[in-house]
C-alpha atoms as a PDB file:
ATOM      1  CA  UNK A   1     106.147 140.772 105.251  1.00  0.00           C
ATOM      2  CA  UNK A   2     107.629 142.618 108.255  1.00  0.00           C
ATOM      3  CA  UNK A   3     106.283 140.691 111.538  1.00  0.00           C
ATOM      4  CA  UNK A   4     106.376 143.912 113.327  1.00  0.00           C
ATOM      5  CA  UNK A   5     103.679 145.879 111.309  1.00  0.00           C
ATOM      6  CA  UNK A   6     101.061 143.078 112.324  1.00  0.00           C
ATOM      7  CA  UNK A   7     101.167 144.134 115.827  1.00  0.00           C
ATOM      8  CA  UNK A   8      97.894 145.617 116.700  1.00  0.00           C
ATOM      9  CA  UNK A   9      98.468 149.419 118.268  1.00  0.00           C
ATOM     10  CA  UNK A  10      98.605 150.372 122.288  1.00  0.00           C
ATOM     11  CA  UNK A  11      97.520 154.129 122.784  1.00  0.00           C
ATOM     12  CA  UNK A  12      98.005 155.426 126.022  1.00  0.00           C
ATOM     13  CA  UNK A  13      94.334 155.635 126.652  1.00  0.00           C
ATOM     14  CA  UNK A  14      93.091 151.683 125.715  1.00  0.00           C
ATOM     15  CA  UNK A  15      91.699 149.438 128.322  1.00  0.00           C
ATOM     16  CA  UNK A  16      91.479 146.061 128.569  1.00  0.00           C
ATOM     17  CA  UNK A  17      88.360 145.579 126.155  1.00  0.00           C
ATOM     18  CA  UNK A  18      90.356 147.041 123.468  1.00  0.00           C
ATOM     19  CA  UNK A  19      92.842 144.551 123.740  1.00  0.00           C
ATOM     20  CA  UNK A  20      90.317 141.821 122.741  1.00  0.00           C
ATOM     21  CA  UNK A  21      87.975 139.742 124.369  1.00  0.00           C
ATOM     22  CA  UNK A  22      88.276 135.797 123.544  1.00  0.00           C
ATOM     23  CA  UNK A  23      86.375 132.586 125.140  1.00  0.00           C
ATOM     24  CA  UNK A  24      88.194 129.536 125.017  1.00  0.00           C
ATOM     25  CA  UNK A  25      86.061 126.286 125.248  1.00  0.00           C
ATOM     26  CA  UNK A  26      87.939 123.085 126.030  1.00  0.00           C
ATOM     27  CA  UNK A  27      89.334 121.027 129.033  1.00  0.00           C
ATOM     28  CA  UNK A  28      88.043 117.466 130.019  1.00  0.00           C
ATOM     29  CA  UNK A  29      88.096 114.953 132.533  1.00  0.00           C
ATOM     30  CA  UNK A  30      91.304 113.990 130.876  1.00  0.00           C
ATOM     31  CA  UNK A  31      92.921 117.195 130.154  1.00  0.00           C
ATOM     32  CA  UNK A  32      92.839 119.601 132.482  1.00  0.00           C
ATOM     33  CA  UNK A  33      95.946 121.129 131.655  1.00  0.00           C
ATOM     34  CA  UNK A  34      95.178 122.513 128.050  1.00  0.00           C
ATOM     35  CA  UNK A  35      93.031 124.839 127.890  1.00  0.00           C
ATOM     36  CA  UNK A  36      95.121 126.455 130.582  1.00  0.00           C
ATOM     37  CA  UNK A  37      98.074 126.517 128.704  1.00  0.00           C
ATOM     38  CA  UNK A  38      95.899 128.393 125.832  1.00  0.00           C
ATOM     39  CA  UNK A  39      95.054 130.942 127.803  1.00  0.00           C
ATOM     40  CA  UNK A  40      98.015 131.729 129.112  1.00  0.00           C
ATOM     41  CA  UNK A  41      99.496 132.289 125.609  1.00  0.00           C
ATOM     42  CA  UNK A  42      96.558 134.368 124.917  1.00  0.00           C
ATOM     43  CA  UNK A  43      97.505 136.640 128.356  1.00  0.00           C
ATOM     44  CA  UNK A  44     100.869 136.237 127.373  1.00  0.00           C
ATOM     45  CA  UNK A  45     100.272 137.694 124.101  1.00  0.00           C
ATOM     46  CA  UNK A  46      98.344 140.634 125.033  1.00  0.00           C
ATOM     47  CA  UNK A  47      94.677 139.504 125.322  1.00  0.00           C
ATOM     48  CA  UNK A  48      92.492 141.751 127.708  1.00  0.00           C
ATOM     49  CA  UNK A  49      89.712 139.652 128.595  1.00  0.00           C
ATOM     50  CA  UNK A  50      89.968 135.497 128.722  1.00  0.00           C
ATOM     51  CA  UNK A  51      87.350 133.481 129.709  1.00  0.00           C
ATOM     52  CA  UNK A  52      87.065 129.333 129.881  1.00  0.00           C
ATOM     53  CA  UNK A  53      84.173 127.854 129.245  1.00  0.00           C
ATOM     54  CA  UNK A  54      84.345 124.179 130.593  1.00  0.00           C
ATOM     55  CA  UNK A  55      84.095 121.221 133.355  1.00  0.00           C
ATOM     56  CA  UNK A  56      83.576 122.722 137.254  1.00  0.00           C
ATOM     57  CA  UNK A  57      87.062 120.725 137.881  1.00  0.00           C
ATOM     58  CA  UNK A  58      88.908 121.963 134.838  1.00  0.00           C
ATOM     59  CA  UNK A  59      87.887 125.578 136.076  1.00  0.00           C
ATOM     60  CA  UNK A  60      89.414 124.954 139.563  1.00  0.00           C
ATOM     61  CA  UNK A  61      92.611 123.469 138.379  1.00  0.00           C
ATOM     62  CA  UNK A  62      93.024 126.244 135.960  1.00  0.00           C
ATOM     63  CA  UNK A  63      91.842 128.868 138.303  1.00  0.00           C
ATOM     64  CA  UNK A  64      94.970 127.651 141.201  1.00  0.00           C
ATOM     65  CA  UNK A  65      97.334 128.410 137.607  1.00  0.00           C
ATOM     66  CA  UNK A  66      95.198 131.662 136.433  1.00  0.00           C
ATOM     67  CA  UNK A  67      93.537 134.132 138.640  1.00  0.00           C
ATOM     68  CA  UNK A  68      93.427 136.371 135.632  1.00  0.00           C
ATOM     69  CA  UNK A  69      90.924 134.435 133.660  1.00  0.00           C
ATOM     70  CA  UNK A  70      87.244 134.565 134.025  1.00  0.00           C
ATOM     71  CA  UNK A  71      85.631 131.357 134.611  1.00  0.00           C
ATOM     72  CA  UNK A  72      82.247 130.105 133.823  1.00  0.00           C
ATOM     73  CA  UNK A  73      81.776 126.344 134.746  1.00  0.00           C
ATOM     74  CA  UNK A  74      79.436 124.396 133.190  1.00  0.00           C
ATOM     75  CA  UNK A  75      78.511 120.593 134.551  1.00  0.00           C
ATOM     76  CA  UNK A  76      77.728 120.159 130.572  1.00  0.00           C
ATOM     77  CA  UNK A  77      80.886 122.107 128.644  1.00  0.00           C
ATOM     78  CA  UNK A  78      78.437 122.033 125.397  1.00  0.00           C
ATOM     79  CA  UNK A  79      75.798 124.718 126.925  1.00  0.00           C
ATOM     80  CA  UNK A  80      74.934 126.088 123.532  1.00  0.00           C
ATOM     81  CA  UNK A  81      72.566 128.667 125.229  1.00  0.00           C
ATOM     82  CA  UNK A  82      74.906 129.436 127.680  1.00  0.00           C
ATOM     83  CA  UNK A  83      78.004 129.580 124.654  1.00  0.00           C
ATOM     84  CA  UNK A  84      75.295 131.803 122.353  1.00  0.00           C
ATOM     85  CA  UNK A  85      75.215 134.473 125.361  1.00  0.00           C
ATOM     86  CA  UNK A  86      78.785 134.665 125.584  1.00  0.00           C
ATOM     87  CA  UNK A  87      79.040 135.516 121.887  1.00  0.00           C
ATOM     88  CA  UNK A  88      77.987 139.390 122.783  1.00  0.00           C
ATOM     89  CA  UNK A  89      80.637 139.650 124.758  1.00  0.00           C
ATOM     90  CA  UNK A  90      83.782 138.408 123.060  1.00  0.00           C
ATOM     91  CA  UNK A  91      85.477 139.278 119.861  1.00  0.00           C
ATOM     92  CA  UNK A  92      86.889 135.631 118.860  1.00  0.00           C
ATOM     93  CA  UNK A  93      86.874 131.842 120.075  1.00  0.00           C
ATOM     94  CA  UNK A  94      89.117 128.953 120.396  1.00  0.00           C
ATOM     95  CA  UNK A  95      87.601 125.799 120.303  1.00  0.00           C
ATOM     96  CA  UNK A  96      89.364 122.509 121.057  1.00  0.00           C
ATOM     97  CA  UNK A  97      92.294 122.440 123.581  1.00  0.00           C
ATOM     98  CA  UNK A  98      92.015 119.055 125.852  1.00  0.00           C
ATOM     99  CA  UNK A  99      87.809 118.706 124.530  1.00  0.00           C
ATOM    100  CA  UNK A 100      88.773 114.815 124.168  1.00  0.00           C
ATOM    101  CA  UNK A 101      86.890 112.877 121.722  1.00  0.00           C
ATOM    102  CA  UNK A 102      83.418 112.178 122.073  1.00  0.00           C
ATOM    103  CA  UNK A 103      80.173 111.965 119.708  1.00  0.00           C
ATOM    104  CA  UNK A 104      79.018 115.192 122.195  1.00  0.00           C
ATOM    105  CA  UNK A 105      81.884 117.278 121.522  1.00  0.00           C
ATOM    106  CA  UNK A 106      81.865 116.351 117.752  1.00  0.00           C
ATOM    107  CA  UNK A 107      78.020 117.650 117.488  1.00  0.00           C
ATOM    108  CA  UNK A 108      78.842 120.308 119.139  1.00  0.00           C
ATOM    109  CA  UNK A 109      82.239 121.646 117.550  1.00  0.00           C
ATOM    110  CA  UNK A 110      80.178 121.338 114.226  1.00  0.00           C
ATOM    111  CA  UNK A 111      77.507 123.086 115.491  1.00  0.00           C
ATOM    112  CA  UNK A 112      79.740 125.941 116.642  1.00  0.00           C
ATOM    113  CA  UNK A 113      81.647 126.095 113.079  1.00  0.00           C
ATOM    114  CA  UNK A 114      78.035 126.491 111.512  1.00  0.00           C
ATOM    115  CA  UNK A 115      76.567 128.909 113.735  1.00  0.00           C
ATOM    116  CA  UNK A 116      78.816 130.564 115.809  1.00  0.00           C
ATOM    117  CA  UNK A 117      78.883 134.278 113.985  1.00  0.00           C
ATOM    118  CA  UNK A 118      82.698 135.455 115.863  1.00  0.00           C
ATOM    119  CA  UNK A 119      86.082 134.894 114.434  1.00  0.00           C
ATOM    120  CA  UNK A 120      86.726 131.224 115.655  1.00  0.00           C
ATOM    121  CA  UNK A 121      90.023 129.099 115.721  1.00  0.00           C
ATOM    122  CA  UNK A 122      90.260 125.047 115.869  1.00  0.00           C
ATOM    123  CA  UNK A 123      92.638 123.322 117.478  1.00  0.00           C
ATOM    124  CA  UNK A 124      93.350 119.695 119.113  1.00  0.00           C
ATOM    125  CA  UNK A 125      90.414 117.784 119.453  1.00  0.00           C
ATOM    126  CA  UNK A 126      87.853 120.183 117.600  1.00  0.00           C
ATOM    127  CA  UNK A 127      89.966 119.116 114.625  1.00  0.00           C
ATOM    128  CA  UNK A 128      89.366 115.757 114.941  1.00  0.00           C
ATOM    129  CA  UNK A 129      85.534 116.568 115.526  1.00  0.00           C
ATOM    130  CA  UNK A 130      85.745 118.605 111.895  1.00  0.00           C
ATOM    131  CA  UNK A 131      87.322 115.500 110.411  1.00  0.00           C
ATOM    132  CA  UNK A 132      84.482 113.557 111.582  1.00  0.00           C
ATOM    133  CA  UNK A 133      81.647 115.799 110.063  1.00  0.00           C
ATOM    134  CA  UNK A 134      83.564 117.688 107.507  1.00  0.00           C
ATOM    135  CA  UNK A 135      80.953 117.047 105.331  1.00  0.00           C
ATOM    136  CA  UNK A 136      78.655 118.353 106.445  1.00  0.00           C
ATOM    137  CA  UNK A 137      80.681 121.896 106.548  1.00  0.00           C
ATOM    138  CA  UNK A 138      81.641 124.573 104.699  1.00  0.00           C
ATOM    139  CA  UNK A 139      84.825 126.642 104.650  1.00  0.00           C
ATOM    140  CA  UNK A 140      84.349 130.359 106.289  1.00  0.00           C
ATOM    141  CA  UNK A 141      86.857 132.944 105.781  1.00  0.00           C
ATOM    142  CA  UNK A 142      87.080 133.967 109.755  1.00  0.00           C
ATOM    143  CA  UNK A 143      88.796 130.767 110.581  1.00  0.00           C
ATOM    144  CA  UNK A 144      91.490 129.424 111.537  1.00  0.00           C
ATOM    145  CA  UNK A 145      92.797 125.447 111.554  1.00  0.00           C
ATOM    146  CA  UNK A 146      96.138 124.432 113.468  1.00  0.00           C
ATOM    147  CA  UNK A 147      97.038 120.914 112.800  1.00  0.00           C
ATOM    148  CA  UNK A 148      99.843 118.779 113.379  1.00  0.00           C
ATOM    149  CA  UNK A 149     100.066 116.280 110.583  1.00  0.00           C
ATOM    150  CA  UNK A 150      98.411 113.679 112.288  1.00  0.00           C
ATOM    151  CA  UNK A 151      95.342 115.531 112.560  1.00  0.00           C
ATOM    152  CA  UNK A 152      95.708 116.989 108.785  1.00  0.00           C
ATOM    153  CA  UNK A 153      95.611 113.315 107.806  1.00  0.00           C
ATOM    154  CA  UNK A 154      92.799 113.041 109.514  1.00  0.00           C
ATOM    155  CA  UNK A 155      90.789 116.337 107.960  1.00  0.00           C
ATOM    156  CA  UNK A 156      92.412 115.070 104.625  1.00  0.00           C
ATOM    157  CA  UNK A 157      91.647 111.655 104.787  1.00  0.00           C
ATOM    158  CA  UNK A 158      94.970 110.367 103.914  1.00  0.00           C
ATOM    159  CA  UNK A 159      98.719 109.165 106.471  1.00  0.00           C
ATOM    160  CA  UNK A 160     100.153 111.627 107.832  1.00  0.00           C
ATOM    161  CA  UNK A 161     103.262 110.419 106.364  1.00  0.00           C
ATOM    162  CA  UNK A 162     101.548 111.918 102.803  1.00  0.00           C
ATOM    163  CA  UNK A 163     101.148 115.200 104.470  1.00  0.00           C
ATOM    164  CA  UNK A 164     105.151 115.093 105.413  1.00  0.00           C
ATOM    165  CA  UNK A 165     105.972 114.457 102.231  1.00  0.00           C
ATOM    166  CA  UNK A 166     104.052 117.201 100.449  1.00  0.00           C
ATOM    167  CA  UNK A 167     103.724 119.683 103.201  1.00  0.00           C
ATOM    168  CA  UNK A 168     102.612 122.784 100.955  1.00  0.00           C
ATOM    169  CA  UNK A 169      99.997 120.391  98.679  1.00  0.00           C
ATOM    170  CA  UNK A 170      98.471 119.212 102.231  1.00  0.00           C
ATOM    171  CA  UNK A 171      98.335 122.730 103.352  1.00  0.00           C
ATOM    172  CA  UNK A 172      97.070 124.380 100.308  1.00  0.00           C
ATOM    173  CA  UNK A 173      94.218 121.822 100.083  1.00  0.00           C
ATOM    174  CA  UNK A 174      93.494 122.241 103.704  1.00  0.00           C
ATOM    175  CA  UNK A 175      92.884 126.087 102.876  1.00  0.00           C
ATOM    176  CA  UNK A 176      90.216 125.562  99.748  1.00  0.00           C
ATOM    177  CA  UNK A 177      88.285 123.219 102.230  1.00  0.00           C
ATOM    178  CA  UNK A 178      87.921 124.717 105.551  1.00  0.00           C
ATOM    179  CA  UNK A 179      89.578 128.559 105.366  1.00  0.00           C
ATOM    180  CA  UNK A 180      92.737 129.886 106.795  1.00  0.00           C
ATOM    181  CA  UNK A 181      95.380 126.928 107.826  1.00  0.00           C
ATOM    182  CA  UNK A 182      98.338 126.764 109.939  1.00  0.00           C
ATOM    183  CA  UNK A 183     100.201 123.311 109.449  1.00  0.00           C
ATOM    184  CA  UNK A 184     102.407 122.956 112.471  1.00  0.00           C
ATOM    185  CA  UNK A 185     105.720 121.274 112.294  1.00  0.00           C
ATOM    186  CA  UNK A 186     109.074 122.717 111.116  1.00  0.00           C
ATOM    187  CA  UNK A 187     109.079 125.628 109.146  1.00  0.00           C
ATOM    188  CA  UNK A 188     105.232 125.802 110.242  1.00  0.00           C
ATOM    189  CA  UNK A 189     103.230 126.682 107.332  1.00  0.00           C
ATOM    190  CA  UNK A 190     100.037 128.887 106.902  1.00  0.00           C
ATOM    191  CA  UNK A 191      97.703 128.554 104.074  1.00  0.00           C
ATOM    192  CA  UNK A 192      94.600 130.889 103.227  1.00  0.00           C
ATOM    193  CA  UNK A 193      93.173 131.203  99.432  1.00  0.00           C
ATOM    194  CA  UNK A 194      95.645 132.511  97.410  1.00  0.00           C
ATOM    195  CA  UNK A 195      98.115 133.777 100.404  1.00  0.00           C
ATOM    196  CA  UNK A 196     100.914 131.577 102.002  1.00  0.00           C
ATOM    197  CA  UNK A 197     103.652 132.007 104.331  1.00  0.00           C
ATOM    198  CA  UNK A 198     106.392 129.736 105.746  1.00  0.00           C
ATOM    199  CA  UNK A 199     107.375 130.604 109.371  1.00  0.00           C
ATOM    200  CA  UNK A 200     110.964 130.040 109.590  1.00  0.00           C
ATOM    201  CA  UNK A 201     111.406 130.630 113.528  1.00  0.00           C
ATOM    202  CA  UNK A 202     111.158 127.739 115.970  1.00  0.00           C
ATOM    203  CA  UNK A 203     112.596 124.357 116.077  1.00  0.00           C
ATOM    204  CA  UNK A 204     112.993 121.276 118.424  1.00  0.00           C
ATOM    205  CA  UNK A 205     112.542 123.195 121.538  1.00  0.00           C
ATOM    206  CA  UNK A 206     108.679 123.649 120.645  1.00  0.00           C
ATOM    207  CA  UNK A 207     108.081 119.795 120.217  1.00  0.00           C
ATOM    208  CA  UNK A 208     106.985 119.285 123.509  1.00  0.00           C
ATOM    209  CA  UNK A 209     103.181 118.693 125.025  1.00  0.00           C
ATOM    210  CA  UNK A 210     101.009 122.100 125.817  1.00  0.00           C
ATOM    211  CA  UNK A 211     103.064 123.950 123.219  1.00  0.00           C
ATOM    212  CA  UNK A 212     100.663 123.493 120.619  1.00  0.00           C
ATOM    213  CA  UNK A 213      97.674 125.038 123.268  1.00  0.00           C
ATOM    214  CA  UNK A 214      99.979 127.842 123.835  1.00  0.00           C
ATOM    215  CA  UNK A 215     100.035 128.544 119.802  1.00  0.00           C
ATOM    216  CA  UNK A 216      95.932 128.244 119.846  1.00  0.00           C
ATOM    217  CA  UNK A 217      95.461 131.070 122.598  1.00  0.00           C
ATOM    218  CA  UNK A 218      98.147 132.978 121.122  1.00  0.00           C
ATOM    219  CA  UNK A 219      96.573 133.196 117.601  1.00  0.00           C
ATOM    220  CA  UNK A 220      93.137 133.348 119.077  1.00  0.00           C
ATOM    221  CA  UNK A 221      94.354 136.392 121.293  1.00  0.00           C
ATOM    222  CA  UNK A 222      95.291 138.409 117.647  1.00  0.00           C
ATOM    223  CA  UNK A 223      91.828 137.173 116.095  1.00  0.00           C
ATOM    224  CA  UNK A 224      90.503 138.987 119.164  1.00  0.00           C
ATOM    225  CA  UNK A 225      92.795 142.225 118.952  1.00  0.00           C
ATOM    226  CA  UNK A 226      91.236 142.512 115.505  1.00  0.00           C
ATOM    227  CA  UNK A 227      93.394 140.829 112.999  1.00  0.00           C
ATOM    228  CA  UNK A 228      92.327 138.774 110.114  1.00  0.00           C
ATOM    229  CA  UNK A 229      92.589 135.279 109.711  1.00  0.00           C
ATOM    230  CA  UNK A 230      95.967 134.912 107.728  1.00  0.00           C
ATOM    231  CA  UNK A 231      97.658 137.670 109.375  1.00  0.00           C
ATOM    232  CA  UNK A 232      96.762 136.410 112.843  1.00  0.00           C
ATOM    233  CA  UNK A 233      98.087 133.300 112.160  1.00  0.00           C
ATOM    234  CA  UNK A 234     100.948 134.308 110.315  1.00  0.00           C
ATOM    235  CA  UNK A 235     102.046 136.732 113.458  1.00  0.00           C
ATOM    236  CA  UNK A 236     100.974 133.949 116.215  1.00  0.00           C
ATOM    237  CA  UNK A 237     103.231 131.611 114.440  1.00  0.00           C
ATOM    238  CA  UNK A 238     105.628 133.813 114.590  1.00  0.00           C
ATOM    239  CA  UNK A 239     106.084 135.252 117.699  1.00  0.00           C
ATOM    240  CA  UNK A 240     105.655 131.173 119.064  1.00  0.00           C
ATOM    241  CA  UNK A 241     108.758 130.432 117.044  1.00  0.00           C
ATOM    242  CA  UNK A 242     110.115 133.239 118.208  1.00  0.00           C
ATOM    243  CA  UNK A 243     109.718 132.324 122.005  1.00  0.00           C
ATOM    244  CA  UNK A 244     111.302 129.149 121.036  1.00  0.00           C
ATOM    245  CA  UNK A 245     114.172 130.406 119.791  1.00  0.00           C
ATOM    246  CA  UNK A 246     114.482 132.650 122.644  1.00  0.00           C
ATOM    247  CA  UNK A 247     114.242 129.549 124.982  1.00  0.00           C
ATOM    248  CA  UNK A 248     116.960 127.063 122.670  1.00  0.00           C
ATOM    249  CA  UNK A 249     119.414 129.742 123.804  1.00  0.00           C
ATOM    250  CA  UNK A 250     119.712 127.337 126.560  1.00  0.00           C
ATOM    251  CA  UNK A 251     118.834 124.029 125.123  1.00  0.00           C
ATOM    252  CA  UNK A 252     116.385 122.369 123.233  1.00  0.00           C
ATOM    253  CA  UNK A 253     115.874 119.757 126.243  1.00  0.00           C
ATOM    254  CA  UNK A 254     113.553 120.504 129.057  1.00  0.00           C
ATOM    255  CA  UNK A 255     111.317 123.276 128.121  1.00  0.00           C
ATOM    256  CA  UNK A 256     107.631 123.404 128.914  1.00  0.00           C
ATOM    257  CA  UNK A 257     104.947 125.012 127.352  1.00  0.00           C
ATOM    258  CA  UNK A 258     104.230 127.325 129.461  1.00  0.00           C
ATOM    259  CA  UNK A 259     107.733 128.799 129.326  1.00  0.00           C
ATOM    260  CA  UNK A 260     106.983 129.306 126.044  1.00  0.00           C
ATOM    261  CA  UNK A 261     103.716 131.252 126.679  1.00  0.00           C
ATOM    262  CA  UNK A 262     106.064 133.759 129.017  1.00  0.00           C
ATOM    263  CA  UNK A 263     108.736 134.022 126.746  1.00  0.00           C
ATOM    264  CA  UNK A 264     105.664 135.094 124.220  1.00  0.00           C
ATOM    265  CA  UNK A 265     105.787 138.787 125.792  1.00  0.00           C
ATOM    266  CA  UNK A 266     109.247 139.496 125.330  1.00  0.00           C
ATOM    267  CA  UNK A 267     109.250 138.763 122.105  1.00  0.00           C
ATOM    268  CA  UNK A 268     106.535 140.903 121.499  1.00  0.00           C
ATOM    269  CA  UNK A 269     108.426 143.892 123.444  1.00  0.00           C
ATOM    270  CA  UNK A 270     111.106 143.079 121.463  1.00  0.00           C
ATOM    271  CA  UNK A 271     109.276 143.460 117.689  1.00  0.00           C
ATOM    272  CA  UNK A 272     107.693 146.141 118.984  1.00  0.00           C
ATOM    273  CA  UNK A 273     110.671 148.279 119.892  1.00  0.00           C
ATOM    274  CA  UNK A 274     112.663 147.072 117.260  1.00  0.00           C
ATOM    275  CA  UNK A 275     115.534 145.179 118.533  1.00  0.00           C
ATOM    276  CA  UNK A 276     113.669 141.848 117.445  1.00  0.00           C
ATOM    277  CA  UNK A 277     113.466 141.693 113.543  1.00  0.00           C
ATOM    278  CA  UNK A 278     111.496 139.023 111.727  1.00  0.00           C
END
């Protein structure tokens, strides 16, 4: 699979609502800093229209970072009404970044994975809500899971050291239970029915805090360009690696995730015109 042919089209005449339209709902009193981070690899990636759904305070921090994201705080982040009207007007969700863990946001990220009718990625803590009420849930084909192996253990009830040690098994039976699976780590691997792909680009550069954020918006940016499931998450995982690389060329030491969400648009120029081949 050529990277390069997954990249959605840019006609001269498209405006911002054809580059894709996706709500991100996460951010806590804890962690402010995430859901940030995600959208700014969505922007990054080529997203036209970003909007947070979360905490007044988590708005305002993000808001000093992100003038280009539309904001719509909430003293309650799990407004269902208020997440059911934003559903007409965005293509794709992520769900997850810096949500913390709480009995409110596991109802809730259940809720959303039951009833919410848009493409819809899980990341962070909405994965650890799903391993709470799996259950109770059924897989749907529009999705999209990015764990570590910590929280795969968790989904999969078994160490994380078992998922290490049979990376493709863990993400294989990730895929028949919940949909389409990336399984972060080296040589990231995504999972969905009977397709699979091992992302050979990135390496110790992209083990640092907010990267995995920046992977979430960037993924969730594609779902909302269009893409399906696998390929979204195939080309997000990509491109991140990509970025990585791009950033190792001075060191693996010191790089922060949201130099990985910049270096996420030169890659992307550079697929598109062809000097970047992957």
């Amino acid at each position: 699979m050529n990277v390069k042919d997954l990249l959605p089209p840019r006609p001269d005449d498209m405006h911002k609502g054809h580059r894709g339209r996706l709500l991100i709902v996460g951010g806590s009193e804890r962690y402010t800093g995430a859901p940030a981070l995600s959208a700014l690899g969505a922007l990054r990636s080529g997203a036209g229209v970003v909007t947070l759904l979360s905490l007044q305070n988590v708005c305002d921090v993000c808001a000093a970072r992100l003038p280009e994201v539309v904001y719509a705080p909430e003293d309650d982040r799990f407004n269902w009404e208020k997440t059911v009207l934003a559903q007409k007007n965005v293509d794709a969700l992520v769900i997850g970044p810096g949500l913390d863990r709480t009995i409110a946001a596991e109802i809730f990220t259940s809720r959303m994975w039951r009833e919410w009718k848009q493409k819809i990625l899980v990341d962070g803590d909405g994965l650890n809500a799903l391993a709470v009420t799996k259950d109770d849930l059924r897989p749907r084909t529009d999705s999209v899971l990015t764990p570590h192996e910590g929280e795969a253990g968790r989904l999969l009830g078994i160490p994380p050291a078992a998922v290490h040690a049979d990376r493709q098994g863990a993400v294989r039976e990730l895929s028949e239970r919940w949909g389409c699976v990336v399984l972060k780590g080296h040589h990231t691997l995504v999972a969905s029915g009977d397709k699979f792909a091992e992302v050979k680009h990135g390496g110790p550069e992209l083990s640092v805090p907010g990267s995995g954020d920046v992977l979430s918006g960037c993924i969730g940016a594609f779902l909302a360009m269009g893409l399906d499931a696998f390929d979204a998450a195939v080309l997000g995982a990509n491109v991140h690696g990509l970025a990585g690389e791009l950033l190792s060329r001075v060191g693996v030491d010191g790089v922060l995730a949201s130099e990985i969400a910049h270096a996420l648009r030169k890659v992307i120029h550079e697929l598109r015109t062809g000097n970047l081949n992957a």
